[in-house]
Protein backbone atom coordinates (compact mmCIF):
# COMPACT_ATOMS: atom_id res chain seq x y z
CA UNK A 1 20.46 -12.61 33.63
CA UNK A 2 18.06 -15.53 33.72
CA UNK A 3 20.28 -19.23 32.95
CA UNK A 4 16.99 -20.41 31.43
CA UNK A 5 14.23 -19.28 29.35
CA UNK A 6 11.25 -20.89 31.09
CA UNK A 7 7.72 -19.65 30.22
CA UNK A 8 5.48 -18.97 33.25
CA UNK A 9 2.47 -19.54 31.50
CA UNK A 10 1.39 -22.99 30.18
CA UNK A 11 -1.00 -24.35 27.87
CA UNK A 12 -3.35 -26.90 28.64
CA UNK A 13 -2.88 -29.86 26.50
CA UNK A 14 -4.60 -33.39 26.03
CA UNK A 15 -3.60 -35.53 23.47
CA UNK A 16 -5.69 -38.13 21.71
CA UNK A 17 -3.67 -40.68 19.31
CA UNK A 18 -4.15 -43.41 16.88
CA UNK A 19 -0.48 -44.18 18.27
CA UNK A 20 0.38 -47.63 16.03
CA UNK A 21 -1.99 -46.72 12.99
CA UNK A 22 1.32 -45.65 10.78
CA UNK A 23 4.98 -44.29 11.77
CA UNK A 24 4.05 -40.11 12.47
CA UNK A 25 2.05 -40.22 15.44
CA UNK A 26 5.41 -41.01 17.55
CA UNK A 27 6.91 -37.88 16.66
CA UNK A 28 3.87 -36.00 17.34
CA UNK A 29 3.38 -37.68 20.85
CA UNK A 30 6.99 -36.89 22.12
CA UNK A 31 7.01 -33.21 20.73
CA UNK A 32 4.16 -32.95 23.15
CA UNK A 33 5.52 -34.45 25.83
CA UNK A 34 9.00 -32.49 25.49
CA UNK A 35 7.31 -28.92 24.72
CA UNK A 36 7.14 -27.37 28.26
CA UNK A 37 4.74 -24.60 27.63
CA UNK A 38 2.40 -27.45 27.72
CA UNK A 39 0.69 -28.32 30.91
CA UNK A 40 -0.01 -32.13 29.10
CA UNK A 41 -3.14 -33.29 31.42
CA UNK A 42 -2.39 -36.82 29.89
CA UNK A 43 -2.15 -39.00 26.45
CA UNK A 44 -5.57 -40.56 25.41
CA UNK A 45 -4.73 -43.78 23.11
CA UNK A 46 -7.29 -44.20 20.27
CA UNK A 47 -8.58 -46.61 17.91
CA UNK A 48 -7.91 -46.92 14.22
CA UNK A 49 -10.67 -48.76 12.88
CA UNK A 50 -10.21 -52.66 12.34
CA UNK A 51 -8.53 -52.61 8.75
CA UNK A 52 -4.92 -52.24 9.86
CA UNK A 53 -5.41 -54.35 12.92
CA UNK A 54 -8.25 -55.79 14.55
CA UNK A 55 -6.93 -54.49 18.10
CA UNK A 56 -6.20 -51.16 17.19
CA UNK A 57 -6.88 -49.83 20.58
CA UNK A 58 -4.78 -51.73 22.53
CA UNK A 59 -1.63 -51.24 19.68
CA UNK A 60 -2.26 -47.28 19.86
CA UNK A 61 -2.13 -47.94 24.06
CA UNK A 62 1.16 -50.53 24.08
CA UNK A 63 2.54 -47.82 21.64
CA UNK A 64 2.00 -45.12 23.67
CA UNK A 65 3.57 -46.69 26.77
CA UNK A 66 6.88 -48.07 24.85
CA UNK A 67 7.31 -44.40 23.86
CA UNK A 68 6.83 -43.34 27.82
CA UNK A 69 9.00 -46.37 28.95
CA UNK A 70 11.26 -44.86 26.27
CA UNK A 71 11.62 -41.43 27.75
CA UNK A 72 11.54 -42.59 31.40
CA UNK A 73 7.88 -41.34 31.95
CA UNK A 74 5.66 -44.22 32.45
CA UNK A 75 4.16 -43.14 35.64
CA UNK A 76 4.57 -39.56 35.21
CA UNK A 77 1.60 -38.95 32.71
CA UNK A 78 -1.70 -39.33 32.80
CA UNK A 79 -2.93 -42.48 30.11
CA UNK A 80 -6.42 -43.47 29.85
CA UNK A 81 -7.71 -45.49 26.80
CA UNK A 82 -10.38 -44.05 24.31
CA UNK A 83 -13.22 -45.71 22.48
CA UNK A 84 -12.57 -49.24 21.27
CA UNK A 85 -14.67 -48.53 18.31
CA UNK A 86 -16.22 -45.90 15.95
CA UNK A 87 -19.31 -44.64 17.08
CA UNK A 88 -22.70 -46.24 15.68
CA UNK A 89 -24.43 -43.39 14.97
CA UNK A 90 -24.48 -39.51 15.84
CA UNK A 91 -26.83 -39.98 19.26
CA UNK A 92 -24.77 -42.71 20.79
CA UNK A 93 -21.50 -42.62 22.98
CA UNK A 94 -18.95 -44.81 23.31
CA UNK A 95 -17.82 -43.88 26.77
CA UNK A 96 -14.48 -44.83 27.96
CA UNK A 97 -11.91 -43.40 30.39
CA UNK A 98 -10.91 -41.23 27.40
CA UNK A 99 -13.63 -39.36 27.04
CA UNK A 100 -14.20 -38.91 30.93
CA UNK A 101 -10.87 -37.65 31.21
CA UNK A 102 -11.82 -34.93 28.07
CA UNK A 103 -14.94 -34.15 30.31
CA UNK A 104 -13.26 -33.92 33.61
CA UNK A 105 -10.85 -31.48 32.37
CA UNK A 106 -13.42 -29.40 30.31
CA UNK A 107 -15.47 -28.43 33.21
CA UNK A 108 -12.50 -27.49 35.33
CA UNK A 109 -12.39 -24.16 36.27
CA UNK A 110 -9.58 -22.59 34.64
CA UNK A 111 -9.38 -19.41 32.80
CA UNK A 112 -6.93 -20.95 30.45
CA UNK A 113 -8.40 -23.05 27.76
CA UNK A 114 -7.95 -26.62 27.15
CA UNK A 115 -6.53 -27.60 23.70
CA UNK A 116 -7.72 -31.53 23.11
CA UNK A 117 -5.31 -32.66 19.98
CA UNK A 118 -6.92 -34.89 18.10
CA UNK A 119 -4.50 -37.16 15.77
CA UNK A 120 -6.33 -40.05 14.33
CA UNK A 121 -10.67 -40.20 14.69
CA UNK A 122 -12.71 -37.37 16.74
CA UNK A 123 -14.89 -40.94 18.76
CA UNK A 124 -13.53 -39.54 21.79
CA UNK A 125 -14.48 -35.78 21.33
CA UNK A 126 -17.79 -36.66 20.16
CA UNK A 127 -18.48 -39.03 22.93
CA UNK A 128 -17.71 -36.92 25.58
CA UNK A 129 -20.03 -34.42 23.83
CA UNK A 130 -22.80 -36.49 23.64
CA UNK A 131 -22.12 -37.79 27.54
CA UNK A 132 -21.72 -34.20 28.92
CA UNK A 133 -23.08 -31.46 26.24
CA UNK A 134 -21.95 -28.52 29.01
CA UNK A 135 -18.66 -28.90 27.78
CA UNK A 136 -19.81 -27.21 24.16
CA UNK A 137 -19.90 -24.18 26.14
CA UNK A 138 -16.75 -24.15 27.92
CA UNK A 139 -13.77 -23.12 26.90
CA UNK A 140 -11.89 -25.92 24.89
CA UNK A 141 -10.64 -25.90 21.42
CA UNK A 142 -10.42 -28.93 19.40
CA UNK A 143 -7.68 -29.44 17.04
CA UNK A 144 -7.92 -31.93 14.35
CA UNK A 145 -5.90 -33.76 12.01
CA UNK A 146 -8.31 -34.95 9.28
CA UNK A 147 -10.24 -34.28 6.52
CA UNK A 148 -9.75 -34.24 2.78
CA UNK A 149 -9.38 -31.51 0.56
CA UNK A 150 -11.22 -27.82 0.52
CA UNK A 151 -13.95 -27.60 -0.71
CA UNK A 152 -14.42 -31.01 -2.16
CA UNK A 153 -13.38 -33.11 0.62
CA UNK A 154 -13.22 -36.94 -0.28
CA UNK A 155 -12.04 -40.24 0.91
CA UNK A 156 -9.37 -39.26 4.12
CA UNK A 157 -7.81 -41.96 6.38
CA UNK A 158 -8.95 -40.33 9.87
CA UNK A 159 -12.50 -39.16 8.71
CA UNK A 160 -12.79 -42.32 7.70
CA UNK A 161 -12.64 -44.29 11.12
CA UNK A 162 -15.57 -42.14 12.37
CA UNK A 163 -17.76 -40.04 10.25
CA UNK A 164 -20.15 -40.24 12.77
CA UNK A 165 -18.02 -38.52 15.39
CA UNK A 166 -17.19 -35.80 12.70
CA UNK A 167 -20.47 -34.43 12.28
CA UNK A 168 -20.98 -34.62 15.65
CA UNK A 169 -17.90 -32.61 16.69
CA UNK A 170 -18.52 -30.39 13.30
CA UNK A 171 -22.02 -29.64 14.46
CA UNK A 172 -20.99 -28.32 17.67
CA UNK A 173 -20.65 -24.88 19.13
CA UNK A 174 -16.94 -26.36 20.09
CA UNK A 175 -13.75 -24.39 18.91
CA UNK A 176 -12.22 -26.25 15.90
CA UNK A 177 -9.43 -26.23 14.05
CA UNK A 178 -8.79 -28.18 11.33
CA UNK A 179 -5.57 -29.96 9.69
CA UNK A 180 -6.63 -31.14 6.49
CA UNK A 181 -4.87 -34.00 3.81
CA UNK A 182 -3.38 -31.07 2.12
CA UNK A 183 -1.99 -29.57 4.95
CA UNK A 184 -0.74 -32.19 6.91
CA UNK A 185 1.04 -34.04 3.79
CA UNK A 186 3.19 -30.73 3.80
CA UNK A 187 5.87 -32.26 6.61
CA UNK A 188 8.16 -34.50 4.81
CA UNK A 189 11.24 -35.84 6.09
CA UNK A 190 14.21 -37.51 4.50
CA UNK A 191 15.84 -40.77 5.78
CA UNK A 192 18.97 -38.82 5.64
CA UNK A 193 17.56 -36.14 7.58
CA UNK A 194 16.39 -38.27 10.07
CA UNK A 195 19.66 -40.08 10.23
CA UNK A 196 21.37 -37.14 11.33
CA UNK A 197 19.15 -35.06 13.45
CA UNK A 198 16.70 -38.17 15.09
CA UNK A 199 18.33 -41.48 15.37
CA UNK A 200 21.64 -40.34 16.51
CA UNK A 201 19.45 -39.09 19.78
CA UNK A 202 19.39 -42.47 22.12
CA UNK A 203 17.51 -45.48 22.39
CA UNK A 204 14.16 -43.23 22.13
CA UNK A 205 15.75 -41.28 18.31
CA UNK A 206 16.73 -44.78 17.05
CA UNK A 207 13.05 -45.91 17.65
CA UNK A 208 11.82 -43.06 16.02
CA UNK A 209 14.01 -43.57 13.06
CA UNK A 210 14.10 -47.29 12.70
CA UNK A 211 9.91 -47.57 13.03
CA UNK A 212 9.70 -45.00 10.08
CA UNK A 213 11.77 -47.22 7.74
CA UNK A 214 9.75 -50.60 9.06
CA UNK A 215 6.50 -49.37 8.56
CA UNK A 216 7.71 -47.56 5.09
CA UNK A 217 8.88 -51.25 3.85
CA UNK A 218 5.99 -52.65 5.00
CA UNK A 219 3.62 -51.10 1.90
CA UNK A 220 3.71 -53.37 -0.85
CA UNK A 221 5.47 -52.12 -3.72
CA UNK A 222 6.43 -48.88 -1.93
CA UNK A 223 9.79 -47.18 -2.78
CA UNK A 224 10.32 -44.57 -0.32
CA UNK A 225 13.04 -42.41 1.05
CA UNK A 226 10.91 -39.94 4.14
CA UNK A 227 8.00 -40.00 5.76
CA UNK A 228 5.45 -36.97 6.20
CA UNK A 229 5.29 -36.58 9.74
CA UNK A 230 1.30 -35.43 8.94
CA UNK A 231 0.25 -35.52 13.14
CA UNK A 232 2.82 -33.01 14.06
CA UNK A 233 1.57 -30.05 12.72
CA UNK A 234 -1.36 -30.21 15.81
CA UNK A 235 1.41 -29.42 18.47
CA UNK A 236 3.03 -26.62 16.05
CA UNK A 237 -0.61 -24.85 16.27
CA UNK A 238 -0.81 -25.26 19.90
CA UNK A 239 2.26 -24.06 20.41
CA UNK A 240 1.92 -21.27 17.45
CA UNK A 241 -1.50 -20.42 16.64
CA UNK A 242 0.17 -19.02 13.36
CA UNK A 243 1.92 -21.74 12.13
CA UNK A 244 0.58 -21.24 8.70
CA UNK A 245 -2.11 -19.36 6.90
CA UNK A 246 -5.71 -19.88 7.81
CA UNK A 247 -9.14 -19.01 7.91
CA UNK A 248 -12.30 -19.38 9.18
CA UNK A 249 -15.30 -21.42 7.03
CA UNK A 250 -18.67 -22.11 7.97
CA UNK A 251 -18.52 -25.93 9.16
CA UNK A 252 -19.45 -28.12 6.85
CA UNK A 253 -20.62 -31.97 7.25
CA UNK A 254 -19.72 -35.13 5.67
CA UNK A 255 -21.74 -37.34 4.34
CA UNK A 256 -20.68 -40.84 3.74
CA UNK A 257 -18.36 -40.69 1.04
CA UNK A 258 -16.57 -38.26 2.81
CA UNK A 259 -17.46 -35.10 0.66
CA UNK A 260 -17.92 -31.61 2.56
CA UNK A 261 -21.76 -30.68 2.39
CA UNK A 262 -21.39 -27.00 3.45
CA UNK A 263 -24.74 -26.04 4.23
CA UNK A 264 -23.69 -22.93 5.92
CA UNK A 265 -26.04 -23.78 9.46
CA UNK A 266 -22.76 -24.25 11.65
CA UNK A 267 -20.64 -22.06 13.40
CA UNK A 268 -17.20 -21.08 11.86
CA UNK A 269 -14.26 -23.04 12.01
CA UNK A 270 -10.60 -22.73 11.62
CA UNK A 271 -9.18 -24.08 8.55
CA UNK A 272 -5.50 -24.31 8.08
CA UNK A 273 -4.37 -23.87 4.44
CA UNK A 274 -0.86 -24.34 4.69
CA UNK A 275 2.01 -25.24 7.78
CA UNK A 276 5.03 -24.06 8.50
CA UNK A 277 7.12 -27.58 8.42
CA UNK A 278 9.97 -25.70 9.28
CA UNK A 279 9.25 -24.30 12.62
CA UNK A 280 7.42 -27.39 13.16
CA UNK A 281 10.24 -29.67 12.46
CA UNK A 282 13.35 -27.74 14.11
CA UNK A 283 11.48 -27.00 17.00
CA UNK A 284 11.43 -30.97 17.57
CA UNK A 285 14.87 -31.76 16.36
CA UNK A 286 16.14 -29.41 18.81
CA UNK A 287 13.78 -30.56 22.07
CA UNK A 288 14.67 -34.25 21.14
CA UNK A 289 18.77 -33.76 20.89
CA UNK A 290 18.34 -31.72 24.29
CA UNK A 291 16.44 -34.04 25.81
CA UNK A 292 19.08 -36.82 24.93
CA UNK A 293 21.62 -34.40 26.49
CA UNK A 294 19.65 -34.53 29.56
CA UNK A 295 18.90 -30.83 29.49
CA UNK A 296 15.67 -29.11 29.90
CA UNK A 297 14.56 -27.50 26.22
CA UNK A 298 14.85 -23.83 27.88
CA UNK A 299 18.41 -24.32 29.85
CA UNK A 300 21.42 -22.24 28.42
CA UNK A 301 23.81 -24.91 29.17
């Protein structure tokens, strides 16, 4: 009998993140990094608008490499920085290595298709849209984390760095899935949880513990004891198509308050109502206290 369990077929992977906009976007990054049925073609740092910070770029990049100086990996992924800014309106770019990266991978031939995990704002998917609209037609599927409320929609922190880059990606004959606010608020996790199953697990755990109860006591007047860890969900899909109920909806578009306007012209996309936190969440307790063990997440030992 095998000694490991070892998939022979990967998943194409890239990873766009808003790394330093809040304290969930860590978790999400190293789930990806320690899943191996993911063939992770690299890490695309993103902005978060100019509200939180006024270098938002360059935090989400700096975050992104603490976590891969962290883990040892520095110079064994791929990093290239998105768009420093939102785009200014649905027919213009902002091109950056990012979204050349999204491009070169897209027109790759490959019969497997390339899942581009989107965390935080979809500038980068829409830009390389706009600079090379081929890759519409290949065979890519976007997953997002954003959006407010079905059917309503509203006011939602991610939408809100780019609408622009929505309704471009929205518009588009591209694959999409969507996280919504009501789906990705469903991943809470205790301070006591975390003390037990994340910091425990090395210098890269107790970062991932002790940044969750900085940026919590950070919010004025906040009392809190977890965190939703709201990015996550977009590697449980990848890795589970499943992971929760969906369906698929006729894309709407936003206008700029942020409501849906479903006007029923767009292709279907794939709506998640609901996300297994569960699988989600053991699935990266368990590849995190292995990967402090030094063992690869499929070993028997």
């Amino acid at each position: 009998m095998s000694h490991s369990f070892i998939p022979k077929n990967k998943l194409r992977v890239i990873i766009n993140t808003d790394a330093k906009n809040e304290a969930d976007d860590q978790y999400a990054i190293v789930h990806a990094i320690l899943t191996p049925t993911f063939e992770l073609h690299g890490i695309i740092p993103a902005h978060f608008g100019d509200r939180r910070s006024k270098t938002s770029l360059k935090d989400s990049h700096d975050e992104t490499m603490l976590l891969l100086d962290l883990m040892g990996l520095r110079d064994r992924i791929r990093v290239e920085d998105g768009a420093a800014t939102a785009m200014p309106d649905e027919e213009t770019p902002v091109d950056s290595p990012g979204a050349r990266l999204i491009i070169e991978e897209a027109m790759k031939e490959d019969d497997r298709p390339l899942h581009v995990a989107f965390y935080g704002p979809l500038t980068d998917m829409a830009s390389a849209l706009l600079l090379e609209p081929r890759i519409a037609e290949r065979n890519v599927k976007v997953i997002w984390i954003g959006g407010g409320e079905w059917p309503i929609g509203g006011r939602e922190y991610n939408l809100s760095n780019d609408i622009h880059a929505a309704n471009v990606v929205f518009k588009s004959s591209l694959e999409l899935w969507q996280i919504p606010s009501t789906v990705y608020k469903l991943m809470p996790v205790s301070y006591a949880e975390m003390l037990e199953k994340v910091y425990p697990q090395g210098e890269l755990g107790k970062y991932l513990a002790e940044q969750v109860y900085e940026f919590n006591e950070s919010i004025p007047n906040g009392t809190f004891e977890y965190r939703s860890l709201g990015d996550s969900p977009a590697v449980g899909v990848i890795l589970y198509p499943d992971c929760g109920r969906w369906s698929w909806k006729p894309a709407p578009i936003f206008d700029a308050q942020m409501h849906y306007i479903h006007t029923g012209r767009y292709r279907p996309i794939r709506v998640y109502d609901t996300v297994d936190a569960r699988f989600v969440l053991e699935d990266f307790f368990a590849k995190l206290a292995r990967f402090h063990r030094g063992l690869h997440a499929y070993s028997r030992a």
